[in-house]
PDB file of N, CA and C in Angstrom:
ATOM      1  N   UNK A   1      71.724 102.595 106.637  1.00  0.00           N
ATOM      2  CA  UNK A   1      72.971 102.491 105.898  1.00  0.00           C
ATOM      3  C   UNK A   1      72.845 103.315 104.625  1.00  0.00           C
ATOM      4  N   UNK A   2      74.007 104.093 104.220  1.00  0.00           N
ATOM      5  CA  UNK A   2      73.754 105.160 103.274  1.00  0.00           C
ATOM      6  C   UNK A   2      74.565 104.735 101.846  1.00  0.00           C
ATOM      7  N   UNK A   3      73.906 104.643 100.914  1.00  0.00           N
ATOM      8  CA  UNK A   3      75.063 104.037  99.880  1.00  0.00           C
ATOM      9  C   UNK A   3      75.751 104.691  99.251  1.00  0.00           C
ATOM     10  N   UNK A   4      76.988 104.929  98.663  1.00  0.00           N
ATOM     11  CA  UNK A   4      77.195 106.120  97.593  1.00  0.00           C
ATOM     12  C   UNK A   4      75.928 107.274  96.503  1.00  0.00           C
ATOM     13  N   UNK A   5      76.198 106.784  96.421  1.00  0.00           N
ATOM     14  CA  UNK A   5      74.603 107.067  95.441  1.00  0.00           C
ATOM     15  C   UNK A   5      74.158 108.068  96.110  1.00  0.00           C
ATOM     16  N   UNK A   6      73.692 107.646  97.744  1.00  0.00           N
ATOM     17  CA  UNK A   6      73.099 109.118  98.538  1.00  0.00           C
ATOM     18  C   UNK A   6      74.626 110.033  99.139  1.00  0.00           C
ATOM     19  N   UNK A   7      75.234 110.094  98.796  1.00  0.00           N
ATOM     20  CA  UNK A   7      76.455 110.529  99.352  1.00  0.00           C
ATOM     21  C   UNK A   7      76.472 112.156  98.182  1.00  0.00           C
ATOM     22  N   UNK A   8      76.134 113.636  98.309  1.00  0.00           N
ATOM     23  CA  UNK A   8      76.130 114.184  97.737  1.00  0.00           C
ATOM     24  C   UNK A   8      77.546 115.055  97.199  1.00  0.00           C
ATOM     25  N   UNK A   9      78.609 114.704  98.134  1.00  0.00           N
ATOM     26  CA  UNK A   9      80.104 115.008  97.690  1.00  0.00           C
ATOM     27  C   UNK A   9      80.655 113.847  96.802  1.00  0.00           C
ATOM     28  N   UNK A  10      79.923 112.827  96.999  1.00  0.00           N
ATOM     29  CA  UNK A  10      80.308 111.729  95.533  1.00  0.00           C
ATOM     30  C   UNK A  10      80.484 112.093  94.778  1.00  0.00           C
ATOM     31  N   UNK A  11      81.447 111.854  93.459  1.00  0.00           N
ATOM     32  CA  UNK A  11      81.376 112.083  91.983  1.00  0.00           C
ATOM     33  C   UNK A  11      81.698 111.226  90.889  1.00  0.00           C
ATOM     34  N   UNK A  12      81.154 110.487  90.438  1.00  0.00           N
ATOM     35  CA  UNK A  12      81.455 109.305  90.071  1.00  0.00           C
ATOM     36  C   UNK A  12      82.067 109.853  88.999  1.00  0.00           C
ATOM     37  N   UNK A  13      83.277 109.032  88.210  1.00  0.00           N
ATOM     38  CA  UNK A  13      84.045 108.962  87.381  1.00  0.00           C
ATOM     39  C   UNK A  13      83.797 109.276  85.816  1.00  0.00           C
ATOM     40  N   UNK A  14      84.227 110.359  85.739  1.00  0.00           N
ATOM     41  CA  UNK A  14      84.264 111.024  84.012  1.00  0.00           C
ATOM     42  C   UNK A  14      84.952 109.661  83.361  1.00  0.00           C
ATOM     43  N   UNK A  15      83.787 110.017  82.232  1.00  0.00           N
ATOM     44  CA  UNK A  15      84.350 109.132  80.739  1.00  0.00           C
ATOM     45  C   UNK A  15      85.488 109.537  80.324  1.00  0.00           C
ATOM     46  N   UNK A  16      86.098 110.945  80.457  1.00  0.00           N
ATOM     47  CA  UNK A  16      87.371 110.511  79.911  1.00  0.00           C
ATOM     48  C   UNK A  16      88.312 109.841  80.755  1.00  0.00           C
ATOM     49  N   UNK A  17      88.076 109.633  81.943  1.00  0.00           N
ATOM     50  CA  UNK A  17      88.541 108.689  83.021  1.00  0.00           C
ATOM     51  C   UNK A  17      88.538 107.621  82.913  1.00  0.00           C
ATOM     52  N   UNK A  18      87.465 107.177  82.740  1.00  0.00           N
ATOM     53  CA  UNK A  18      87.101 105.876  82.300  1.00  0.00           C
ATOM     54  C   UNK A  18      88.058 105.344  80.834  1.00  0.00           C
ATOM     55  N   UNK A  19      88.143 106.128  79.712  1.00  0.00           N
ATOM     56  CA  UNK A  19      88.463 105.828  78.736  1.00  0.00           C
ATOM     57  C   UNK A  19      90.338 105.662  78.751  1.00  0.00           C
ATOM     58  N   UNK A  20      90.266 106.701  79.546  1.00  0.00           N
ATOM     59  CA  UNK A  20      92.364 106.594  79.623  1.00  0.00           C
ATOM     60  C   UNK A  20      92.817 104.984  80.582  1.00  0.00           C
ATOM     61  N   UNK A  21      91.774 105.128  81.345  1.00  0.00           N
ATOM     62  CA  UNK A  21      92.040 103.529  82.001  1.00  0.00           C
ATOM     63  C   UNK A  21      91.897 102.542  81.083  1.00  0.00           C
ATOM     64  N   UNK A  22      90.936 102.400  80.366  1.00  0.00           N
ATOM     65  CA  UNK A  22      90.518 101.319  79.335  1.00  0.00           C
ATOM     66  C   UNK A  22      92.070 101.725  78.384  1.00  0.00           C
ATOM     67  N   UNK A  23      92.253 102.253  77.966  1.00  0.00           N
ATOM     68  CA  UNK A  23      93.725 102.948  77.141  1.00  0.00           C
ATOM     69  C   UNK A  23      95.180 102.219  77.604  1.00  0.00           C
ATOM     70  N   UNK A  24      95.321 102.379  79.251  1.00  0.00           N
ATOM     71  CA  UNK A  24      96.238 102.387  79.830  1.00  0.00           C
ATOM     72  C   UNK A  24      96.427 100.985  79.545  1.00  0.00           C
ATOM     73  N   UNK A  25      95.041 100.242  80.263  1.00  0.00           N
ATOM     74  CA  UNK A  25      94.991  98.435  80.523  1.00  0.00           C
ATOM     75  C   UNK A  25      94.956  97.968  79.200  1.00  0.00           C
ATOM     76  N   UNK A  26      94.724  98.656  78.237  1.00  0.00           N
ATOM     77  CA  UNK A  26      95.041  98.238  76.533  1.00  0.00           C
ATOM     78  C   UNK A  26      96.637  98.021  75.795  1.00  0.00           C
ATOM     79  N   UNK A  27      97.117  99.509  76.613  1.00  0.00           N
ATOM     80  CA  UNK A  27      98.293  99.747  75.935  1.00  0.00           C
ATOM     81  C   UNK A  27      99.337  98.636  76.827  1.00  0.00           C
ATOM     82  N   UNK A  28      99.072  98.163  78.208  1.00  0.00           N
ATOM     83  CA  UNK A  28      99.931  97.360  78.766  1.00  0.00           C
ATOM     84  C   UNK A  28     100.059  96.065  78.518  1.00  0.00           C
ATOM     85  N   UNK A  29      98.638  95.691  78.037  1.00  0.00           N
ATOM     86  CA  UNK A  29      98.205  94.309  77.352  1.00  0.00           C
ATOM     87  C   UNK A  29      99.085  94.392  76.175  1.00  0.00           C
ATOM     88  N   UNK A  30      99.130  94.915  75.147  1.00  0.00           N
ATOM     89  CA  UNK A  30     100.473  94.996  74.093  1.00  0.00           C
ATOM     90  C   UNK A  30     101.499  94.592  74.545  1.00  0.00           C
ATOM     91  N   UNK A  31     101.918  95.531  75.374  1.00  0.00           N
ATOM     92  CA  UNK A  31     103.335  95.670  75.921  1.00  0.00           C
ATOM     93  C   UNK A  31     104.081  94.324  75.817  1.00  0.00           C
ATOM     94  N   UNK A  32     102.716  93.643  77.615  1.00  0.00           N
ATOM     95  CA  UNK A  32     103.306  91.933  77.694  1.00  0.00           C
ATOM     96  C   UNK A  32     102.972  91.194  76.104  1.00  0.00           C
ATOM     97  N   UNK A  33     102.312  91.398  75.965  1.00  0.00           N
ATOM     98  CA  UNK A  33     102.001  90.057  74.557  1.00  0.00           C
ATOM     99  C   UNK A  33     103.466  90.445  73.782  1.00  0.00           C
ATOM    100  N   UNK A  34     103.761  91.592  73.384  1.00  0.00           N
ATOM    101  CA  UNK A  34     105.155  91.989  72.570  1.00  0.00           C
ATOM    102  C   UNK A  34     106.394  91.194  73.701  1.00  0.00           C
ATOM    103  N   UNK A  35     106.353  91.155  74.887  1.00  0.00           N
ATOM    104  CA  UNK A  35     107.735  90.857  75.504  1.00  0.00           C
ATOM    105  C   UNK A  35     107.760  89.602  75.738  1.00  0.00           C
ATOM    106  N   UNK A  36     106.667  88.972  75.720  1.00  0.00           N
ATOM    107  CA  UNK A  36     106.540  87.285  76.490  1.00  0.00           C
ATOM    108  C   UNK A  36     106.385  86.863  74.637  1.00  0.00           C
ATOM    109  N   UNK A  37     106.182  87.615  73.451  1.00  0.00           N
ATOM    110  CA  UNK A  37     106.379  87.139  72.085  1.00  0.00           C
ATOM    111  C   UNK A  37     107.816  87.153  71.542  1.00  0.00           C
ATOM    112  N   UNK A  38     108.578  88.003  71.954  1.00  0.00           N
ATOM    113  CA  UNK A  38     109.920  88.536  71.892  1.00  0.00           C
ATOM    114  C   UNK A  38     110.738  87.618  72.823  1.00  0.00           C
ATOM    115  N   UNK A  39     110.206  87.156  73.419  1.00  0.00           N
ATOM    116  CA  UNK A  39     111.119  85.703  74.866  1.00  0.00           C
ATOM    117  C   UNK A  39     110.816  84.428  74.023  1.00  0.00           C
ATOM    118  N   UNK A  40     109.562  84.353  73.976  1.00  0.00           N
ATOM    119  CA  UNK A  40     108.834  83.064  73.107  1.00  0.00           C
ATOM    120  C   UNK A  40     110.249  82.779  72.060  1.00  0.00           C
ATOM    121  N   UNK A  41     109.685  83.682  71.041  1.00  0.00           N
ATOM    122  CA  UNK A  41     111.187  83.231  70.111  1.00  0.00           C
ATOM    123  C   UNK A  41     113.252  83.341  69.873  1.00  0.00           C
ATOM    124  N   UNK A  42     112.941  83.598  71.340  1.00  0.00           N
ATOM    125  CA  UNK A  42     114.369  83.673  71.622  1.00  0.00           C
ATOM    126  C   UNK A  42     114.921  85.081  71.400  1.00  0.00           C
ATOM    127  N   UNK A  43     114.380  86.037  71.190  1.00  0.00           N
ATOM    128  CA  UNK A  43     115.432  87.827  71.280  1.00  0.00           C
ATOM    129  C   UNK A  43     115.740  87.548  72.251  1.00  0.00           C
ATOM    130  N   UNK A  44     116.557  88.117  72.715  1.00  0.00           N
ATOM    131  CA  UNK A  44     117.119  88.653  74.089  1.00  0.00           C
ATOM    132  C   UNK A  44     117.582  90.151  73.487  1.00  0.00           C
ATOM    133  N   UNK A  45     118.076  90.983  74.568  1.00  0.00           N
ATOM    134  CA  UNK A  45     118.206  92.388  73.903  1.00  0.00           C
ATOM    135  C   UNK A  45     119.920  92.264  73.531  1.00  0.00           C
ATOM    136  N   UNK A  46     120.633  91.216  73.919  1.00  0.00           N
ATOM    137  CA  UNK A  46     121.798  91.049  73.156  1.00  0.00           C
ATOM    138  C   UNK A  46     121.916  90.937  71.746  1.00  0.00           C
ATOM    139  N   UNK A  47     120.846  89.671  71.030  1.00  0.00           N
ATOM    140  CA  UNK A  47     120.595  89.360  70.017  1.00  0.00           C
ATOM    141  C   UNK A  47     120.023  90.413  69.610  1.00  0.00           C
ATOM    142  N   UNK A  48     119.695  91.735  69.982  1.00  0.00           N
ATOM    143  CA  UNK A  48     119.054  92.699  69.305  1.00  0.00           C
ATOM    144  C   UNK A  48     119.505  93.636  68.708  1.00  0.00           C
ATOM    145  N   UNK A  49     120.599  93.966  69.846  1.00  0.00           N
ATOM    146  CA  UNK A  49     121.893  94.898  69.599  1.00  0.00           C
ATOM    147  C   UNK A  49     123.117  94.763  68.744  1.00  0.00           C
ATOM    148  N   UNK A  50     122.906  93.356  68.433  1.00  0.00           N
ATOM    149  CA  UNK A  50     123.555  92.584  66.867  1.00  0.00           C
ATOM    150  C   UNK A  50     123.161  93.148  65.726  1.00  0.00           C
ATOM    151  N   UNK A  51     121.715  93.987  65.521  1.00  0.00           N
ATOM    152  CA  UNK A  51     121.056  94.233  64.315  1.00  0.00           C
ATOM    153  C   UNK A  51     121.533  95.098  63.870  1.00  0.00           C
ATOM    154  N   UNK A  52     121.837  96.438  65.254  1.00  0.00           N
ATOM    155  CA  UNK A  52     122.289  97.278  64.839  1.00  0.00           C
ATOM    156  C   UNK A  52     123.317  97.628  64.572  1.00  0.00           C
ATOM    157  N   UNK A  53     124.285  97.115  63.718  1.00  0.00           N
ATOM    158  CA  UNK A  53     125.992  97.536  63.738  1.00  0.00           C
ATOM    159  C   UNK A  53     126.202  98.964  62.908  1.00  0.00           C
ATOM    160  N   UNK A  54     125.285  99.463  62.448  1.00  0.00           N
ATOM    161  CA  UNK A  54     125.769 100.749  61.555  1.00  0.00           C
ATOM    162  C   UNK A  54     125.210 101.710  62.740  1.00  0.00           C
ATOM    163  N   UNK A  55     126.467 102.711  62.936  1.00  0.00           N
ATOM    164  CA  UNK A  55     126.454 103.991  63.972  1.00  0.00           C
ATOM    165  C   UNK A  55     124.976 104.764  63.551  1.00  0.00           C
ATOM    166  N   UNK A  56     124.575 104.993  62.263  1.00  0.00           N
ATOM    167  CA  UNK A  56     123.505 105.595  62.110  1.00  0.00           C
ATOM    168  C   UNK A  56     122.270 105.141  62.904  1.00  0.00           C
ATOM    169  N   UNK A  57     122.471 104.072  63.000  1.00  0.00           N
ATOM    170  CA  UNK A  57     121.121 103.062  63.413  1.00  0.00           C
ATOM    171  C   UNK A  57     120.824 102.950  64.947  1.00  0.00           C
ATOM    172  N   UNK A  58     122.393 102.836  65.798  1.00  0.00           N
ATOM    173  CA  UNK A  58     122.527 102.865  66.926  1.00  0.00           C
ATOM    174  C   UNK A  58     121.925 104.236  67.252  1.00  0.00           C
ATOM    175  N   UNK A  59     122.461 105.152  66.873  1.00  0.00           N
ATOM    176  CA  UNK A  59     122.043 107.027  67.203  1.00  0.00           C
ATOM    177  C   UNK A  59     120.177 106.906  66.919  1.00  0.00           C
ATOM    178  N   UNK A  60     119.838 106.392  66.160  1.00  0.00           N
ATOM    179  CA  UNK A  60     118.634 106.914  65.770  1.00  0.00           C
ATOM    180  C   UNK A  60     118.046 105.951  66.865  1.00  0.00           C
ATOM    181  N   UNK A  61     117.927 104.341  67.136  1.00  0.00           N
ATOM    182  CA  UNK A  61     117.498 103.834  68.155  1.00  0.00           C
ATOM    183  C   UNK A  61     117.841 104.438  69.535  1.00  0.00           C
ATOM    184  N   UNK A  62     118.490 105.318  70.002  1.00  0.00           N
ATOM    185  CA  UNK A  62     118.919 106.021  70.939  1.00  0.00           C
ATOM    186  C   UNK A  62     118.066 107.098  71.215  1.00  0.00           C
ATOM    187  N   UNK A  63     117.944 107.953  70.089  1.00  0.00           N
ATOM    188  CA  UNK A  63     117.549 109.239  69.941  1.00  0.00           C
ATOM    189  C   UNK A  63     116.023 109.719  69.672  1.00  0.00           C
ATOM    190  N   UNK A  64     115.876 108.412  68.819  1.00  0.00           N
ATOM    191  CA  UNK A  64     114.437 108.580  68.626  1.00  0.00           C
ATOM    192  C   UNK A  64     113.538 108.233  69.924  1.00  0.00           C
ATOM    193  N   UNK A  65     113.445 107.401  70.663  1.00  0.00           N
ATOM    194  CA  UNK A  65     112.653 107.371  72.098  1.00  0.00           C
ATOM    195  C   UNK A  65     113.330 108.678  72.842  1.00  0.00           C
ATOM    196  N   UNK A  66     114.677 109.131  72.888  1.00  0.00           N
ATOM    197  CA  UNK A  66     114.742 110.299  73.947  1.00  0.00           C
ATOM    198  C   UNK A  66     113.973 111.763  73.275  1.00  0.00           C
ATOM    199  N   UNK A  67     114.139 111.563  72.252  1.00  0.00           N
ATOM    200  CA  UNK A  67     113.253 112.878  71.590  1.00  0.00           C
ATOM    201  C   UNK A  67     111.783 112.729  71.198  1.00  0.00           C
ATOM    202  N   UNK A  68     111.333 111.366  71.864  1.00  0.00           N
ATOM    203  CA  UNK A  68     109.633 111.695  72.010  1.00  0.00           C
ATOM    204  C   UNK A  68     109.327 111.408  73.284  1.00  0.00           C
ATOM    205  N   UNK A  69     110.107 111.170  74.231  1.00  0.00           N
ATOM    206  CA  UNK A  69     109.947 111.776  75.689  1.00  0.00           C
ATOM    207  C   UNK A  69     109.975 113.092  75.711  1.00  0.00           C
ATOM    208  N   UNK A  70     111.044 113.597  75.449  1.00  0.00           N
ATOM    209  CA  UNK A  70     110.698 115.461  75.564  1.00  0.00           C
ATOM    210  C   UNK A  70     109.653 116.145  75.125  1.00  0.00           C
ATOM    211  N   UNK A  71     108.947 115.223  73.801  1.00  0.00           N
ATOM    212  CA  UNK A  71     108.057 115.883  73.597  1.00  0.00           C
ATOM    213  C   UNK A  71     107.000 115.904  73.875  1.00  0.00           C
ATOM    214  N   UNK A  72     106.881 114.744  74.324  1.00  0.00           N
ATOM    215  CA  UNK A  72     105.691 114.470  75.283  1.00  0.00           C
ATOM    216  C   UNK A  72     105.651 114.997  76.817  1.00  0.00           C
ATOM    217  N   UNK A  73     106.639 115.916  77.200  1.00  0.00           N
ATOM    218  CA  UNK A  73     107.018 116.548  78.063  1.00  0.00           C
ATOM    219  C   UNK A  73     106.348 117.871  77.804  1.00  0.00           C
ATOM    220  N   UNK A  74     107.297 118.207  77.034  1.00  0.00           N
ATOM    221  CA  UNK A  74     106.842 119.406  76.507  1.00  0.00           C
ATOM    222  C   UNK A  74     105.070 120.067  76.356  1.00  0.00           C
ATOM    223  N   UNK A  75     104.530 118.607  75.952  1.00  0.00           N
ATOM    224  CA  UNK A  75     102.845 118.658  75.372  1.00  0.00           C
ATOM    225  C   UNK A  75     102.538 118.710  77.039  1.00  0.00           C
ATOM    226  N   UNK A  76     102.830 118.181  77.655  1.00  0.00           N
ATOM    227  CA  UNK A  76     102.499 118.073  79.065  1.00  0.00           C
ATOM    228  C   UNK A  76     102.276 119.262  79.518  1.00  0.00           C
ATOM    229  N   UNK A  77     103.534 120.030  79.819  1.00  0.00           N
ATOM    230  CA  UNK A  77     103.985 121.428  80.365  1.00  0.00           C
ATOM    231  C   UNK A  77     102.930 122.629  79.401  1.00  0.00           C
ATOM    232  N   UNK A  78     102.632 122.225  78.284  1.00  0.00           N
ATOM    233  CA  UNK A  78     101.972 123.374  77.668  1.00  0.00           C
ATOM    234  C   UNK A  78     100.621 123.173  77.762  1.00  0.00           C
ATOM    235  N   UNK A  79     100.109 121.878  78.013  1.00  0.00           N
ATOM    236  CA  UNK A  79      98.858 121.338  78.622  1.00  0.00           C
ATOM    237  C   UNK A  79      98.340 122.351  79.407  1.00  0.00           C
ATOM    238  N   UNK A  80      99.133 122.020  80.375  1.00  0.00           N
ATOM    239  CA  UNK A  80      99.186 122.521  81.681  1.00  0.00           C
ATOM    240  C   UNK A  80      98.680 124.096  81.882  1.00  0.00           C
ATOM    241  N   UNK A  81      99.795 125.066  81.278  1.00  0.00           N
ATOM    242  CA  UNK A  81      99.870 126.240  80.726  1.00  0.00           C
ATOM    243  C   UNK A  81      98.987 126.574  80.535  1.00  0.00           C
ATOM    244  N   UNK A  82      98.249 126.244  79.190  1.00  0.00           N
ATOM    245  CA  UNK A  82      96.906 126.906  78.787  1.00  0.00           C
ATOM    246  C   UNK A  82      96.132 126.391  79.338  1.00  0.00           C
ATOM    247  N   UNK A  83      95.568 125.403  79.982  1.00  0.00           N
ATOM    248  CA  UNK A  83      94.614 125.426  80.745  1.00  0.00           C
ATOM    249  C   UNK A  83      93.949 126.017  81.487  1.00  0.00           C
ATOM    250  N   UNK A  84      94.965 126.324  82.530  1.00  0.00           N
ATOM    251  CA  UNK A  84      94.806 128.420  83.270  1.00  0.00           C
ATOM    252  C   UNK A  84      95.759 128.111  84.576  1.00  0.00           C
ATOM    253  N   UNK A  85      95.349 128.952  85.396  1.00  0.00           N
ATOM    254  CA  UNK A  85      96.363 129.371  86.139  1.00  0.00           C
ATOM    255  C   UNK A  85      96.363 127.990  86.854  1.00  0.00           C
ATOM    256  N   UNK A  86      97.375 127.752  87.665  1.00  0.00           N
ATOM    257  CA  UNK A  86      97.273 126.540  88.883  1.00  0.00           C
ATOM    258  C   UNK A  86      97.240 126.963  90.065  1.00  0.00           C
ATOM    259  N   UNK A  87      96.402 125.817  90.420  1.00  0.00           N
ATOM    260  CA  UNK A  87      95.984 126.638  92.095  1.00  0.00           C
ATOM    261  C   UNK A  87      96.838 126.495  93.179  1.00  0.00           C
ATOM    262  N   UNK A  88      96.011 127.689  93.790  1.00  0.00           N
ATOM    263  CA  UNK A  88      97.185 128.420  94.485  1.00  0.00           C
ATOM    264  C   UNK A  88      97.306 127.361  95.724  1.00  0.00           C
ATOM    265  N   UNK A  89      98.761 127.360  96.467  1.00  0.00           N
ATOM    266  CA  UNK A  89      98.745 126.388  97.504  1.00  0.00           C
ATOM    267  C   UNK A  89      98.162 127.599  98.603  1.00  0.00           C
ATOM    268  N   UNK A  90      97.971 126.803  99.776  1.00  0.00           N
ATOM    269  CA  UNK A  90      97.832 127.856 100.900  1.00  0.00           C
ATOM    270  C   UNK A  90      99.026 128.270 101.280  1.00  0.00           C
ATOM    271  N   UNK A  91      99.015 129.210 102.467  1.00  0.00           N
ATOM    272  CA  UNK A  91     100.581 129.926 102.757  1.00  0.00           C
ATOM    273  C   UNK A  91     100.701 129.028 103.692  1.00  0.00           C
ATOM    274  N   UNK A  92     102.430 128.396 104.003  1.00  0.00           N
ATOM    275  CA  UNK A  92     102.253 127.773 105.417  1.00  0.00           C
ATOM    276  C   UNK A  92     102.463 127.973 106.577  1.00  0.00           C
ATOM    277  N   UNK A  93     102.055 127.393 107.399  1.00  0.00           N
ATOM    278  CA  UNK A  93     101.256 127.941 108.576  1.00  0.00           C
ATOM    279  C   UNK A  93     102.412 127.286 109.767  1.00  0.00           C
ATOM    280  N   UNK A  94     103.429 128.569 110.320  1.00  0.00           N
ATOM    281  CA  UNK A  94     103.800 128.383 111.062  1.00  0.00           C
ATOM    282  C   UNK A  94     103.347 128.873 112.547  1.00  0.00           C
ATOM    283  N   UNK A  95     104.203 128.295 113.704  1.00  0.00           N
ATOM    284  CA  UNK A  95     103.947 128.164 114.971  1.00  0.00           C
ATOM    285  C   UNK A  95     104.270 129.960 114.859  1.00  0.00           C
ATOM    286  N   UNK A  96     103.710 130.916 115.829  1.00  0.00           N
ATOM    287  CA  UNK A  96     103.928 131.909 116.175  1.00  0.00           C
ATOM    288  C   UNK A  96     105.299 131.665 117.666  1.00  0.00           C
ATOM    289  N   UNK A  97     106.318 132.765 116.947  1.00  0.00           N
ATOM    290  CA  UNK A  97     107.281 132.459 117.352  1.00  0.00           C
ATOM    291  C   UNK A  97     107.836 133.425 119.104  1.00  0.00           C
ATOM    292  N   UNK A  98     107.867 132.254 120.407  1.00  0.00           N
ATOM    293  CA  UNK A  98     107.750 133.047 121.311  1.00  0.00           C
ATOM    294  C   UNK A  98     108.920 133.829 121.732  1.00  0.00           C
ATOM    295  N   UNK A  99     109.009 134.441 122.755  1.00  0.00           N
ATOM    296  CA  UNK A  99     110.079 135.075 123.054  1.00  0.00           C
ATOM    297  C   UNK A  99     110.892 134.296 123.769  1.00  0.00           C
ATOM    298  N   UNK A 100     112.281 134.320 123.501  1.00  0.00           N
ATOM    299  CA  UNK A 100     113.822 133.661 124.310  1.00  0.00           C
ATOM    300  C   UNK A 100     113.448 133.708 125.843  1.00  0.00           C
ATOM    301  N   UNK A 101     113.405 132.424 126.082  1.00  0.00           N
ATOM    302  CA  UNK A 101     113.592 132.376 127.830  1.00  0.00           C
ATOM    303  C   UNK A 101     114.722 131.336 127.642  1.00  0.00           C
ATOM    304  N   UNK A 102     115.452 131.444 129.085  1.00  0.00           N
ATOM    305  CA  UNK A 102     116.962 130.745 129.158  1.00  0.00           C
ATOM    306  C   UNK A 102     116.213 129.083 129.090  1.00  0.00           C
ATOM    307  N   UNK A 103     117.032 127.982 128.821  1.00  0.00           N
ATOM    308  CA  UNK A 103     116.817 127.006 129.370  1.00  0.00           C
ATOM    309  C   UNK A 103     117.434 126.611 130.394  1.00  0.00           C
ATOM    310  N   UNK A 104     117.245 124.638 130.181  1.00  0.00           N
ATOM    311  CA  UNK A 104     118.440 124.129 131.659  1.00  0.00           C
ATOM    312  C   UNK A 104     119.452 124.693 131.714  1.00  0.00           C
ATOM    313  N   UNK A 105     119.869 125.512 132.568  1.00  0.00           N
ATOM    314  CA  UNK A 105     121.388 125.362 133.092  1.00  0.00           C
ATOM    315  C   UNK A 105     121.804 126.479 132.009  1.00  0.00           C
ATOM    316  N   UNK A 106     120.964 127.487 131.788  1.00  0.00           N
ATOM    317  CA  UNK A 106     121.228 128.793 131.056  1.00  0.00           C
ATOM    318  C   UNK A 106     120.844 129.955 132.203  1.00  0.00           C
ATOM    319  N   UNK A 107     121.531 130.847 131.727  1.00  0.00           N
ATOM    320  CA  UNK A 107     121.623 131.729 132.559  1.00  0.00           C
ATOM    321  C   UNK A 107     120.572 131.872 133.929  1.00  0.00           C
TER     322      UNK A 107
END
């Protein structure tokens, strides 16, 4: 019986792998403690949308999460970019195409 370990196409998991998981399961642990703390004392997102009655406030709670999605888009796409080229797909691989013979009940 062969264990990973002897398996020489194995590659066990980069620390920064490791660390964005530890990150991820960190940042989600917030998340719930903020929403099951936010239920705990009664918000609801009705009672929330009460806070905001000045148009300035509404626009900026609007605007401000859609304009750090893009930019975190953006950081993405330029990530990407300089990193170097992306690899190439293969070409795809069609059936070689035969010559017309009639079918049923064709000529």
């Amino acid at each position: 019986m062969t264990s990973i370990d002897d398996d020489p196409m194995h590659t066990s998991t980069s620390k920064q792998r490791k660390g964005f998981r530890l990150a991820a399961i960190a940042s989600s642990t917030i998340v719930a403690v903020g929403v099951a703390g936010a239920l705990a004392l009664g918000v609801t997102p009705a009672e929330a949308a009460s806070f905001a009655q000045d148009p300035d406030t509404q626009v900026a709670v609007f605007m401000v999460p859609l304009t750090l999605l893009v930019l975190a888009m953006l950081f993405e796409v330029a990530r990407i970019a300089f990193r170097g080229a992306l690899p190439a797909e293969p070409p795809i691989r069609r059936p070689p195409r035969r010559p017309w013979s009639p079918g049923r009940g064709e000529g």
